[in-house]
Protein backbone atom coordinates (compact mmCIF):
# COMPACT_ATOMS: atom_id res chain seq x y z
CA UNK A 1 8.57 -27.97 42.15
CA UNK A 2 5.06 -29.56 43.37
CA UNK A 3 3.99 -32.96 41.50
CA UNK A 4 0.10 -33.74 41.09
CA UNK A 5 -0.55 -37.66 40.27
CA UNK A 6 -4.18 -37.11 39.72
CA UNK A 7 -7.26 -39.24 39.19
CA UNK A 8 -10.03 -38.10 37.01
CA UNK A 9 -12.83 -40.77 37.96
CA UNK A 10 -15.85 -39.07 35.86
CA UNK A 11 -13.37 -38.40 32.54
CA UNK A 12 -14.70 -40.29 29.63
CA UNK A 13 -12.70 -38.69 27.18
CA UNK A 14 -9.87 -36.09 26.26
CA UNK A 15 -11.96 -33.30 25.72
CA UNK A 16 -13.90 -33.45 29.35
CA UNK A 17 -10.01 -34.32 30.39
CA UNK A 18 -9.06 -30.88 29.70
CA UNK A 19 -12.07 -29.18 30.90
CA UNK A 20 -11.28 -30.77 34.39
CA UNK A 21 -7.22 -29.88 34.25
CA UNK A 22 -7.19 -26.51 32.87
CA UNK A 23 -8.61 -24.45 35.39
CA UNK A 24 -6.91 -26.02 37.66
CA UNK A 25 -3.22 -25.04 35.61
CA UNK A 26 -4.71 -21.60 34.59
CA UNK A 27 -5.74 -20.74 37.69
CA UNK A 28 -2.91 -22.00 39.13
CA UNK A 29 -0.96 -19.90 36.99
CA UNK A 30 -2.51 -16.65 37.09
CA UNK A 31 -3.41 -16.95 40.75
CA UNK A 32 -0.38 -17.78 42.37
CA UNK A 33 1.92 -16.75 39.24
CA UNK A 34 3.64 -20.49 38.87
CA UNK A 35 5.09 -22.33 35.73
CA UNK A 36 3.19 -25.13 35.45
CA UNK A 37 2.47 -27.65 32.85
CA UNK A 38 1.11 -31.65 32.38
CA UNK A 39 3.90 -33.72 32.42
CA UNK A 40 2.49 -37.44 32.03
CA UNK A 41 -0.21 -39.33 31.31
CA UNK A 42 -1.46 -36.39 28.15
CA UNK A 43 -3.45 -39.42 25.97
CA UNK A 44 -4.99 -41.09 29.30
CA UNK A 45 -8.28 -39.71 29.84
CA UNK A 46 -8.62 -40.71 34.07
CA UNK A 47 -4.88 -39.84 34.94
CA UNK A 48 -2.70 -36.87 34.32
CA UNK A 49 0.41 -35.30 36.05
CA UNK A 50 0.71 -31.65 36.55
CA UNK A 51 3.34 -30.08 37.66
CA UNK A 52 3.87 -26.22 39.52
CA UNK A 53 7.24 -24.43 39.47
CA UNK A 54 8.06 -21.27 41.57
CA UNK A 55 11.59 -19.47 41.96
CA UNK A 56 12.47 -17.32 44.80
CA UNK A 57 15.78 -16.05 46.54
CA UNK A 58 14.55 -17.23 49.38
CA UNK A 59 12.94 -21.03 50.37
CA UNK A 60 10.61 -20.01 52.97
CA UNK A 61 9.08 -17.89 50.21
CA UNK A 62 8.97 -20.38 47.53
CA UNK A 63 7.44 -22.90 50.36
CA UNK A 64 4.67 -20.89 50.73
CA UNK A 65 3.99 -20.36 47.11
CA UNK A 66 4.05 -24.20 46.67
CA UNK A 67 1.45 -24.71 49.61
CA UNK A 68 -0.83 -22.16 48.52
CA UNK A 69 -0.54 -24.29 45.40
CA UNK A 70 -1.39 -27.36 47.11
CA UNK A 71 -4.43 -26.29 48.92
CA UNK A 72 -5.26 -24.97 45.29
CA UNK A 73 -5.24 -28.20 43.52
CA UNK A 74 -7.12 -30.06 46.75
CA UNK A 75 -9.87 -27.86 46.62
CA UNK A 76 -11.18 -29.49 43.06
CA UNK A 77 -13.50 -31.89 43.99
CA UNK A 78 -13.47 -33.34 40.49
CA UNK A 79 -9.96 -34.80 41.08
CA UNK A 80 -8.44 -37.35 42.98
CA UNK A 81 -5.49 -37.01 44.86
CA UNK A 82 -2.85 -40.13 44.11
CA UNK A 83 0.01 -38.05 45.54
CA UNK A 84 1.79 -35.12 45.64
CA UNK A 85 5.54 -34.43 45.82
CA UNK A 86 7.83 -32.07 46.49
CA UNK A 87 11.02 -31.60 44.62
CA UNK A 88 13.61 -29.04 45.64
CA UNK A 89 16.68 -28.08 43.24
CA UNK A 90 19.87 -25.96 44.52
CA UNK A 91 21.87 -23.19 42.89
CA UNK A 92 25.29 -23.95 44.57
C-alpha cells in the first residue's frame, strides 16, 4: 500500500477539493488498475490522504505497480507532496 499526505494550496472549498483528487484516484485506478480510496482529512479542503493498494504473488511486481503509482500522483502539479509511504503486509 502507497500513502499520499497531500497539500492542496489553491483549494478554497470541497467542491474544487474533489475536482483536484479525483483524477488523480480515477486515473489512478483505471490506469494502473489499483484500489484506492481517501483515507483522512475528507472535510479539510487543503489536505487529504489517498491511499493505492495493489496485490500480486510476487513483490517485485507489486513494487512496480506502486512506483508507477508514485510517479502518477507526482506528476499533478496542483498538489503538494507532504509525504509518501510505503506499507507492506505479509501472507505467512
Amino acid at each position: 500500500m502507497l500513502v499520499f499526505e497531500l497539500h492542496l494550496p489553491h483549494t478554497h472549498s470541497l467542491k474544487e477539493k474533489r475536482a483536484v483528487i479525483t483524477p488523480i484516484l480515477e486515473g489512478a485506478r483505471r490506469r494502473h488498475r489499483v484500489a484506492v480510496a481517501e483515507v483522512d482529512h475528507q472535510d479539510t479542503w487543503q489536505r487529504a490522504t489517498l491511499a493505492f493498494a495493489t496485490v500480486s504473488g510476487e513483490e517485485h511486481m507489486a513494487k512496480a505497480v506502486l512506483d508507477e503509482v508514485d510517479r502518477f500522483v507526482w506528476s499533478f502539479p496542483e498538489v503538494d507532496v507532504v509525504e509518501s509511504r510505503v506499507r507492506w503486509m505479509e501472507d505467512d
